[in-house]
Protein backbone atom coordinates (compact mmCIF):
# COMPACT_ATOMS: atom_id res chain seq x y z
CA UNK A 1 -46.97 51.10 40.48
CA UNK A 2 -42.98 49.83 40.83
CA UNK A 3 -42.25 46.71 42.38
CA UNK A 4 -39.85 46.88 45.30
CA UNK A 5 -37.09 44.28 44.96
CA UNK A 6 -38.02 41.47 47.77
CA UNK A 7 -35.98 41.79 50.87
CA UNK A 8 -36.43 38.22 51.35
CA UNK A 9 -32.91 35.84 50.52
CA UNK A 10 -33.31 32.67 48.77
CA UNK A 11 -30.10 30.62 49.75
CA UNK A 12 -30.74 27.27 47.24
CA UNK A 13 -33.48 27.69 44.43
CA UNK A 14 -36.21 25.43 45.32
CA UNK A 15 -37.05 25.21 41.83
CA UNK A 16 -33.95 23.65 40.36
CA UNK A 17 -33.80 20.83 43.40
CA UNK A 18 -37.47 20.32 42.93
CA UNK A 19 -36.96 19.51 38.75
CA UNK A 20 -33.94 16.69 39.72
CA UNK A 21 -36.02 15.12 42.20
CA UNK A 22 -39.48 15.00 39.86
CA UNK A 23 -36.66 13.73 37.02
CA UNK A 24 -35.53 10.79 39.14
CA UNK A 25 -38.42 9.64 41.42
CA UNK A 26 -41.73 9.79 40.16
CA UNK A 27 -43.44 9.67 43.48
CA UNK A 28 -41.62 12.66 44.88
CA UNK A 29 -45.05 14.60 43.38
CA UNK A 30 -47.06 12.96 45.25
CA UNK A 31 -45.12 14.11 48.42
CA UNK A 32 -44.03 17.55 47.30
CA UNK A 33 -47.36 18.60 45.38
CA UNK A 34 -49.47 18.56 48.46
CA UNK A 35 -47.53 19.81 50.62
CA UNK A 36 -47.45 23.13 48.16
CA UNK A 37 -50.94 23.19 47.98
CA UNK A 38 -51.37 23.41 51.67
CA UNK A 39 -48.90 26.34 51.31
CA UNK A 40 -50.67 28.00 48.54
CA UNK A 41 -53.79 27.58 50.67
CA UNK A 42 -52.04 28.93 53.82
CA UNK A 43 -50.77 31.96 51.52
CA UNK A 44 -54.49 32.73 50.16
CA UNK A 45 -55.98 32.48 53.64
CA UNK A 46 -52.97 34.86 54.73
CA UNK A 47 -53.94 36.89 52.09
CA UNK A 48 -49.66 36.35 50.86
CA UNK A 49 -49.04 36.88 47.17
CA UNK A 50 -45.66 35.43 46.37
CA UNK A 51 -46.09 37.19 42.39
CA UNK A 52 -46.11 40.52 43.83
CA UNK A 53 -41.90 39.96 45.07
CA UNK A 54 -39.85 41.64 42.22
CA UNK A 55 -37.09 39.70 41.13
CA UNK A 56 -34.65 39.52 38.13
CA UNK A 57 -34.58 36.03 37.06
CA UNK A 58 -38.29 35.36 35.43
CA UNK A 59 -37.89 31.79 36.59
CA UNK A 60 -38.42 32.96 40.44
CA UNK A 61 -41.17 34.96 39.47
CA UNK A 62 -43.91 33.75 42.14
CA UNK A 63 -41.58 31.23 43.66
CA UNK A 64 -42.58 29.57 46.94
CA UNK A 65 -39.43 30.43 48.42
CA UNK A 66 -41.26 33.57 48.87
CA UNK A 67 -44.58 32.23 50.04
CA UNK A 68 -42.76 30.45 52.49
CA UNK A 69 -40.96 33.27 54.19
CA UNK A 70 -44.25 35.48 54.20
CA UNK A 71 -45.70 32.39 55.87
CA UNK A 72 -43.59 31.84 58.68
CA UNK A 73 -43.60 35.08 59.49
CA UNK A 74 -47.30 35.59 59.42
CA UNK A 75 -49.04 32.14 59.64
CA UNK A 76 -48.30 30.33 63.29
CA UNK A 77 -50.32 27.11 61.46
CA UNK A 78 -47.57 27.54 59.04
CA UNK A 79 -44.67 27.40 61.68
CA UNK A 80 -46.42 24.56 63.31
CA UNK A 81 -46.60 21.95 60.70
CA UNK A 82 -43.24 23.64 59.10
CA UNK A 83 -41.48 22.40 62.34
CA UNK A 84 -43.28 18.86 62.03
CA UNK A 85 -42.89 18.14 58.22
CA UNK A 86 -40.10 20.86 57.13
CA UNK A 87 -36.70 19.18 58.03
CA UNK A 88 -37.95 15.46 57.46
CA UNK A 89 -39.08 16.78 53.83
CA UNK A 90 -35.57 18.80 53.25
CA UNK A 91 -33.66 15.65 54.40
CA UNK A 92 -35.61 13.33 52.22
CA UNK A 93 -35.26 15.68 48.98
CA UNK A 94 -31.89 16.47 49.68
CA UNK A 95 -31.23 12.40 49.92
CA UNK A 96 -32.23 12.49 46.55
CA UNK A 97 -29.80 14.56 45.31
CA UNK A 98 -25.82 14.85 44.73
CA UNK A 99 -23.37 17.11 46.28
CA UNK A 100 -22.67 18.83 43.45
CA UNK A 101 -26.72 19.40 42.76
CA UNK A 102 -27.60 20.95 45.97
CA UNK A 103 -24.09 22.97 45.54
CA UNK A 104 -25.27 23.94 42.07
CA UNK A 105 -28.91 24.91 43.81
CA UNK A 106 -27.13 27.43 45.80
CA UNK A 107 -24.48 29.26 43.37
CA UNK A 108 -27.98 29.51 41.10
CA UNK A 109 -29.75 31.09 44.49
CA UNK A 110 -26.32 33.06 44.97
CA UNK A 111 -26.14 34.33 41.39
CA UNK A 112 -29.67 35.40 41.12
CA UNK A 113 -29.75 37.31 44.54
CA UNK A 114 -26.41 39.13 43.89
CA UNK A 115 -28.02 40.16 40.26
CA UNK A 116 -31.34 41.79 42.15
CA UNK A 117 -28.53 43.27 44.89
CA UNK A 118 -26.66 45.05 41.84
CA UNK A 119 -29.83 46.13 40.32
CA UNK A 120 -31.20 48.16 43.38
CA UNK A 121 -27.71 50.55 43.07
């Protein structure tokens, strides 16, 4: 079976922002962690597989980028406490972070979504 390349567009890799903030403030887990379980939990009960996008850089490979967009579109408990806890948690990692990181975040994003939009021509 091939993989369809995902439809969905990351604009800043979650990942990368994620690793500076874990680097800097060790208590950032202890926010962040949770809330990914609940989204990994939300995903299973949704039946959402975020492995199953096909993508070219093997570091996005199941990222929750993906889980997240399959969620709000299919999980209104998702959209809910997304609207509650979503911008207060973006604000507080992005306080974390420089200008330059959360630029950097999105030329990576950029980079690895025009690389899968090359490959499907």
């Amino acid at each position: 079976m091939t993989q369809e390349l995902s439809p969905i567009v990351c604009k800043n890799c979650a990942l990368h922002l994620a690793r500076w903030c874990y680097e800097r403030h060790w208590w950032f887990r202890l926010i962040r962690e949770p809330l990914v379980l609940g989204m990994r939990i939300l995903a299973w009960w949704n039946r959402i597989d975020a492995r199953r996008h096909a993508v070219q850089n093997p570091e996005c490979y199941g990222c929750i980028r993906f889980m997240k967009a399959e969620l709000e579109e299919k999980s209104p408990t998702f959209r809910f406490l997304n609207g509650l806890i979503g911008i207060k948690f973006s604000k507080l990692r992005d306080s974390m972070l420089t200008y330059q990181e959360l630029d950097e975040a999105k030329s990576y994003a950029r980079e690895a979504m025009k690389k899968k939009s090359d490959e499907a021509y």
